[in-house]
Protein backbone atom coordinates (compact mmCIF):
# COMPACT_ATOMS: atom_id res chain seq x y z
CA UNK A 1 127.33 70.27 40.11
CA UNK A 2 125.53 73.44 40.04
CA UNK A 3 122.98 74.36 37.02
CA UNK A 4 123.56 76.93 34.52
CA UNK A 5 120.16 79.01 36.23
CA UNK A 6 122.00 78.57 39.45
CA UNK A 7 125.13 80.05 38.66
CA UNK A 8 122.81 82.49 36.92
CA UNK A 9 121.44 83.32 40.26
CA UNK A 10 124.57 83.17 42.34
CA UNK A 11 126.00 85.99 40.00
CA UNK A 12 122.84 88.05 40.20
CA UNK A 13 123.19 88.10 43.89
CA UNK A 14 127.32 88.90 43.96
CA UNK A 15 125.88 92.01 41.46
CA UNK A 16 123.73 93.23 43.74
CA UNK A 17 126.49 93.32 46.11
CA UNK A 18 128.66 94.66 43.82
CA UNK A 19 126.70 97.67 43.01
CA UNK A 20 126.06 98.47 46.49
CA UNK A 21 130.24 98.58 47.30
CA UNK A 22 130.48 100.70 43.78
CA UNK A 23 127.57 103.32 45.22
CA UNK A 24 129.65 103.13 48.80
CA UNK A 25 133.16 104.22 47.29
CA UNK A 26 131.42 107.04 44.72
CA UNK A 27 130.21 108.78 48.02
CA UNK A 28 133.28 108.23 49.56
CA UNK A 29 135.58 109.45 46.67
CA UNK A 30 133.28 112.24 46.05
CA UNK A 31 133.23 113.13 50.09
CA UNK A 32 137.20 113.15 50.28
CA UNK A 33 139.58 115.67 50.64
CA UNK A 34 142.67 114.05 49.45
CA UNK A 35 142.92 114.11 45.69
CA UNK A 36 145.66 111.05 46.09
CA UNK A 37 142.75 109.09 48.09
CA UNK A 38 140.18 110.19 45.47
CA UNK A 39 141.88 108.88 42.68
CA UNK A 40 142.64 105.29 44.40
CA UNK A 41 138.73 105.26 45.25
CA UNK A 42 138.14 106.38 41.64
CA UNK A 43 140.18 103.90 40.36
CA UNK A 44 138.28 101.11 42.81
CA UNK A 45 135.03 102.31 41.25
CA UNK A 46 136.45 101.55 37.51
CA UNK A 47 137.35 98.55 38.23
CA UNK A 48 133.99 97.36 39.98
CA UNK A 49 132.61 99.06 36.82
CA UNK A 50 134.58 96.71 34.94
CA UNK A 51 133.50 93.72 36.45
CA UNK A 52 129.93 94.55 37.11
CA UNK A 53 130.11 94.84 33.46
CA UNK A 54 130.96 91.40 32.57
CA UNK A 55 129.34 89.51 35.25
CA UNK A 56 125.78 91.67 34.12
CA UNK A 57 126.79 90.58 30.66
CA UNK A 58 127.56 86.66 31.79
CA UNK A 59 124.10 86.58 33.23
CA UNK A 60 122.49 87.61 30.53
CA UNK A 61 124.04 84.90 28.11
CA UNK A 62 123.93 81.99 30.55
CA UNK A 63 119.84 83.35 30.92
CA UNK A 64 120.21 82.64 26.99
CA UNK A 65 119.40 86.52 25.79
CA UNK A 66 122.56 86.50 23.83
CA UNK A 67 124.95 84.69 22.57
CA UNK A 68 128.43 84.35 23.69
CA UNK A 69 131.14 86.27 22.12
């Protein structure tokens, strides 16, 4: 059974990754010439957005700065 500091961690790491594959598809999106491609990447990048969102926020209250909703 993992600790609450190492699930802490764990997320904190998949963010990291997560921010890198958001930067990746904004060049991409912004480097393509098919506006039907350029919305689906768009739409990719939301959704990351989205869920870099609420794992950042998860950290934060299993790290104990907040408390849950």
């Amino acid at each position: 059974m993992k600790t609450t500091a190492e699930i802490a961690d764990e997320y904190e790491r998949n963010l990291v990754l997560l921010r890198q594959r958001r930067a990746e598809l904004k060049a991409q999106a912004k480097a393509e010439p098919s506006a039907e491609l350029r919305f689906r990447l768009w739409r990719r990048v939301g959704l990351l957005d989205g869920m870099i969102t609420s794992s950042s926020e998860a950290v934060d209250i299993m790290r104990g700065g907040r408390r849950g909703m």
